[in-house]
Protein backbone atom coordinates (compact mmCIF):
# COMPACT_ATOMS: atom_id res chain seq x y z
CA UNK A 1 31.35 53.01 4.60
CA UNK A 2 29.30 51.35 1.97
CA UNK A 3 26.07 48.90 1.94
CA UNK A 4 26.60 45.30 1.94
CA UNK A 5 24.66 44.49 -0.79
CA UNK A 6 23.04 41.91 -1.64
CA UNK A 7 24.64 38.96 -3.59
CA UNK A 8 23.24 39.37 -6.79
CA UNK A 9 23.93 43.44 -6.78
CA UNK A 10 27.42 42.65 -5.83
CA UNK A 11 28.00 40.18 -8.69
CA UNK A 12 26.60 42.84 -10.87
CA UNK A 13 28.40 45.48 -9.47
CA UNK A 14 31.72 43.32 -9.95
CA UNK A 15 31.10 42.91 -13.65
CA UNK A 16 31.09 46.64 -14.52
CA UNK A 17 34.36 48.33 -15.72
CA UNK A 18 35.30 51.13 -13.60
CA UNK A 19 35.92 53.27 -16.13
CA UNK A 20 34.63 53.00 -19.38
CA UNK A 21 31.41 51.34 -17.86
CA UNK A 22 29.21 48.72 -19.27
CA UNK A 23 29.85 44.77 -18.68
CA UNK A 24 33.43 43.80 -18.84
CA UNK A 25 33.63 41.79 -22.39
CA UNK A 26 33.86 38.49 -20.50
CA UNK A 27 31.32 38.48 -18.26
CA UNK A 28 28.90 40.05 -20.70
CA UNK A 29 26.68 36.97 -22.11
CA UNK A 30 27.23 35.53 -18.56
CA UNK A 31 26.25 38.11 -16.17
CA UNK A 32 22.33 37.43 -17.01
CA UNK A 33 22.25 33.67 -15.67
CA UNK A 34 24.62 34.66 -12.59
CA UNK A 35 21.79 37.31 -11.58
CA UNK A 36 19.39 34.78 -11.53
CA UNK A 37 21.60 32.29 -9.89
CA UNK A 38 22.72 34.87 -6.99
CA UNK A 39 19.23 35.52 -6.40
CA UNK A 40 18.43 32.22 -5.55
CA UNK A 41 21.61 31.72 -3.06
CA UNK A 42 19.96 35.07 -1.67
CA UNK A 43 16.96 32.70 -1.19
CA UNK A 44 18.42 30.18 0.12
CA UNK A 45 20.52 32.22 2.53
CA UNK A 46 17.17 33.59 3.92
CA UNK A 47 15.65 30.45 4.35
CA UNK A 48 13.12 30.32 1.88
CA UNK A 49 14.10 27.24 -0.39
CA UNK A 50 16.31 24.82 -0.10
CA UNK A 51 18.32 22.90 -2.64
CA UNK A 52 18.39 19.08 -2.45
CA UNK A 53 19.60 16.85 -5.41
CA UNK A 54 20.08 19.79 -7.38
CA UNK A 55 16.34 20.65 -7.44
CA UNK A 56 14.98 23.62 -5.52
CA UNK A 57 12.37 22.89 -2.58
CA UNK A 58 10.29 26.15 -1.64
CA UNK A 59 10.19 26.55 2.35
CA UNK A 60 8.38 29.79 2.91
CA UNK A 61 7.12 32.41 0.16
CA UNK A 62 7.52 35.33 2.76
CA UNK A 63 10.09 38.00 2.09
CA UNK A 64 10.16 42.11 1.93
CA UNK A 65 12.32 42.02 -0.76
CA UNK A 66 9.82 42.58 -3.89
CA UNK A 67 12.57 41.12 -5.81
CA UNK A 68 12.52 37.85 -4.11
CA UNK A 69 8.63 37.76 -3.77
CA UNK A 70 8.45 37.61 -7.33
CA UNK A 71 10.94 34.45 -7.86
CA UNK A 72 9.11 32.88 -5.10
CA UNK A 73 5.54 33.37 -5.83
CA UNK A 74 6.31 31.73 -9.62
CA UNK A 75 8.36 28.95 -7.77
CA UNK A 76 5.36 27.88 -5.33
CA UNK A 77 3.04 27.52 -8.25
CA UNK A 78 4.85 24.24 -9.30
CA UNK A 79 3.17 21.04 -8.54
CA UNK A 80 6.60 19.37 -7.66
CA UNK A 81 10.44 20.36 -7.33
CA UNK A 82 12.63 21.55 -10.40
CA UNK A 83 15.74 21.31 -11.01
CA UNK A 84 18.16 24.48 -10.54
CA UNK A 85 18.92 24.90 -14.33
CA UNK A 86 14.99 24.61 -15.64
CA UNK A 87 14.49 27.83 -12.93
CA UNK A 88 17.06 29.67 -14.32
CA UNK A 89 16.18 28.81 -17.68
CA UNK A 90 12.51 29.80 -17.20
CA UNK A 91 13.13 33.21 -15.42
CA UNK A 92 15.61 34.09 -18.22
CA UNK A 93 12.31 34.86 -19.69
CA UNK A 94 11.48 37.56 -17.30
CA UNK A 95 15.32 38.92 -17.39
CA UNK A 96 14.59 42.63 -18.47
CA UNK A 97 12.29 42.82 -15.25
CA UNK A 98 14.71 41.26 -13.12
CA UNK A 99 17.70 42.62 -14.04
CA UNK A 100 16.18 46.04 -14.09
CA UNK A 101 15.36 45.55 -10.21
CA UNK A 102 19.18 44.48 -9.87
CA UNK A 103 20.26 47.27 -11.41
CA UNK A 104 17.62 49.82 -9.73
CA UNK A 105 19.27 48.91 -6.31
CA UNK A 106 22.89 49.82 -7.28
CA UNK A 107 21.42 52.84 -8.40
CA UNK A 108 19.36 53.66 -5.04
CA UNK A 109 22.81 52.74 -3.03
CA UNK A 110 24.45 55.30 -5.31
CA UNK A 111 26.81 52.57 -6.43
CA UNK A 112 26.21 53.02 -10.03
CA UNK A 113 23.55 55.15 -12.66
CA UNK A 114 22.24 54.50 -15.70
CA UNK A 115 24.07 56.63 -18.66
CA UNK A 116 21.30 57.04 -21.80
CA UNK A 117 22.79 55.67 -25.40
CA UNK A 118 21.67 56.01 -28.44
CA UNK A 119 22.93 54.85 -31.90
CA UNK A 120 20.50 55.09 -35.04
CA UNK A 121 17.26 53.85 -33.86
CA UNK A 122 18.37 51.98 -30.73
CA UNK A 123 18.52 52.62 -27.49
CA UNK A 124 19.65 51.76 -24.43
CA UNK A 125 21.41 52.55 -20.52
CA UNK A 126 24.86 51.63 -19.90
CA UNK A 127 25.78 51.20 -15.68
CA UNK A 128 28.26 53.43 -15.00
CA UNK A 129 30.29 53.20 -11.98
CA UNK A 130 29.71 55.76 -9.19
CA UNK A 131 31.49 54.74 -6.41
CA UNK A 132 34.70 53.30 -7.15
CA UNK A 133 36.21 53.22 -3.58
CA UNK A 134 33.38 50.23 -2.75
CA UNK A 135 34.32 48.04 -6.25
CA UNK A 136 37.62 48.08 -5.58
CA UNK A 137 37.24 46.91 -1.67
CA UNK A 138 34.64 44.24 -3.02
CA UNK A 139 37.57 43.28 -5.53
CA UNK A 140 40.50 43.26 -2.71
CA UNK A 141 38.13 41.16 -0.79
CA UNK A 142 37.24 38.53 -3.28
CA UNK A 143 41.11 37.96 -4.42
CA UNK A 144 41.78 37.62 -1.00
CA UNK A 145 39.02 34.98 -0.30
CA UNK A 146 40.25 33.24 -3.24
CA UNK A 147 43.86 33.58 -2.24
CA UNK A 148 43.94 32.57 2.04
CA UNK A 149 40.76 30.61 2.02
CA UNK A 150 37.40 31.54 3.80
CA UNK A 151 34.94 29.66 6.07
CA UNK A 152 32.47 32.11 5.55
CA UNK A 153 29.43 30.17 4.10
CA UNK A 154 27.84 33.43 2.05
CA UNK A 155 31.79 34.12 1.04
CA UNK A 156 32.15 30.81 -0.38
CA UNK A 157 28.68 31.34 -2.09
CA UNK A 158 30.04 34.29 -3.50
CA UNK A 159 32.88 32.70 -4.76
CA UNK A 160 31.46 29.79 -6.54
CA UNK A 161 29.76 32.45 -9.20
CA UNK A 162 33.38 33.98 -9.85
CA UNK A 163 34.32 31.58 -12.65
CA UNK A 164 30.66 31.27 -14.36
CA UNK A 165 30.69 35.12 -14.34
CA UNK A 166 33.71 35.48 -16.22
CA UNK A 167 35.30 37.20 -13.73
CA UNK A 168 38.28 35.32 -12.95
CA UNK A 169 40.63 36.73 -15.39
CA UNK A 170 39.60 40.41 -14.38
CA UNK A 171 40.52 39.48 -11.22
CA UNK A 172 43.80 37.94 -11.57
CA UNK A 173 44.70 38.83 -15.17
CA UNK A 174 48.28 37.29 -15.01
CA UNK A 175 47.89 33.25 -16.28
CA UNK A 176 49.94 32.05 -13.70
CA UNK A 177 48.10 33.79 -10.80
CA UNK A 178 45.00 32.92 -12.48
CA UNK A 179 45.65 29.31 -12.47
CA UNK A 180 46.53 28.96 -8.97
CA UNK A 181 43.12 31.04 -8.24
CA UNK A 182 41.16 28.34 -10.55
CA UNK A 183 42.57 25.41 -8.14
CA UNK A 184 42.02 27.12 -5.19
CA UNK A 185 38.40 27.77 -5.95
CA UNK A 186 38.00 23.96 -7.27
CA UNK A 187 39.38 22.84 -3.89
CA UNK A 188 37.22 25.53 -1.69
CA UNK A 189 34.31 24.40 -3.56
CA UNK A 190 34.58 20.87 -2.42
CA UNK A 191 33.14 21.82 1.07
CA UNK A 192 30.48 23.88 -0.89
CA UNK A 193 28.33 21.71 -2.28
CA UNK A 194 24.88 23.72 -2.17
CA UNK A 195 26.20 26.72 -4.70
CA UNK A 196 28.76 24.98 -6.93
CA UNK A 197 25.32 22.85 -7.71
CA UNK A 198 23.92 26.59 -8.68
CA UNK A 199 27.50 27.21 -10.20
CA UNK A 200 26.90 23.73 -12.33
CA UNK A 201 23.66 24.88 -13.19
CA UNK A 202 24.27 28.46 -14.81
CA UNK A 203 27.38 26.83 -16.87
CA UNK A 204 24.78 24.26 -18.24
CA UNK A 205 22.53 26.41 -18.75
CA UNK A 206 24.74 29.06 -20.54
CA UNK A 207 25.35 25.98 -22.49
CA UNK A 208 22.34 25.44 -23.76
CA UNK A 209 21.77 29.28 -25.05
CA UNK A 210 24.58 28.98 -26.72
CA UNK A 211 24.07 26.10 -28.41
CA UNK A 212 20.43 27.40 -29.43
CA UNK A 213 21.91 30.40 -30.71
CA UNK A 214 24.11 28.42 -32.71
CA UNK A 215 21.43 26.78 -34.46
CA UNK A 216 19.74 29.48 -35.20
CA UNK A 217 22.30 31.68 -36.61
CA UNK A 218 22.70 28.22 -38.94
CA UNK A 219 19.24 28.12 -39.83
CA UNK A 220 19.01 31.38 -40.93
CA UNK A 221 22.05 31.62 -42.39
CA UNK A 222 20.98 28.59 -45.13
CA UNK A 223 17.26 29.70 -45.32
């Protein structure tokens, strides 16, 4: 039987391909924002903020996840409430930290390890998946959410990072299918109003990075 894990290790854990490894090509420039997104639905399914007009309200700092002490500790310095996508966007900063700590607890479940590249002068550590028999059962479980409907408040939570992560067309990779699965998530989202905010938030966010990115590449391409 394997863990439930945690939101933000099962989004991650979702965006891995099962057999080459490494971040599925559409999910890739994504998956960083849904981390940090997931971990705050984590928070908020604990009780430790809230969300209210799209801005995050700090209710308690208290936690034994190390992982969530850190987001919280940063979030009760502020002298008033952000909003969801100026979080996201200023704990993007701390990413290698936090994604590291993501990926440290797929590794500790056995769900995944850490396979050492190295090409030229760089390196790095591609996920590789261990245990294929849990991805696939956290795949059958998502389509079916998607395709006969939950009332399950952390499924729903779960679902509303599908999309943002890229993931929909590795879940239902026929156009058709995928279509009906966009309009049933749009509709199941309705009721959902807390993480489709979140959802909002990491598209407009991923937005913004992009459009950054853009400049720059122009800038430095006429300099």
């Amino acid at each position: 039987m394997e863990p439930n894990l945690p939101l933000a290790q099962k989004l991650y854990f979702l965006g891995i391909h099962p057999e080459k490894g490494g971040i599925v090509y559409r999910s890739h420039t994504a998956m960083d924002y849904v981390i940090l997104g997931g971990l705050l639905m984590e928070l908020y399914l604990n009780k430790n903020l809230r969300f209210e007009e799209k801005k995050i309200i700090v209710l308690s700092t208290k936690s034994d996840h190390q992982l969530h002490e850190y987001l919280l500790e940063k979030m009760s310095k502020a002298k008033s409430p952000r909003r969801i996508s100026r979080w996201i966007n200023k704990f993007y900063y701390s990413l290698n930290h936090i994604r590291n700590e993501v990926r440290q607890g797929l590794v500790d479940e056995r769900m995944i390890k850490m396979d050492p590249k190295r090409f030229l002068f760089f390196k790095w550590k591609k996920p590789v998946v261990l245990n294929k028999l849990a991805l696939y059962k956290i795949i059958d479980q998502v389509k079916s959410d998607i395709t006969n409907g939950t009332s399950s408040e952390e499924e729903l939570i779960m679902l509303s990072f599908i999309e943002p992560a890229g993931l929909l067309y590795r879940l239902f990779p026929e156009k058709k299918q995928r279509k009906l699965a966009r309009r049933r998530l749009k509709e199941m989202m309705v009721s959902n109003r807390v993480s489709k905010a979140v959802a909002d938030a990491i598209t407009a966010s991923q937005a913004v990075a992009a459009s950054v990115a853009a400049t720059a590449a122009t800038a430095s391409a006429t300099t």
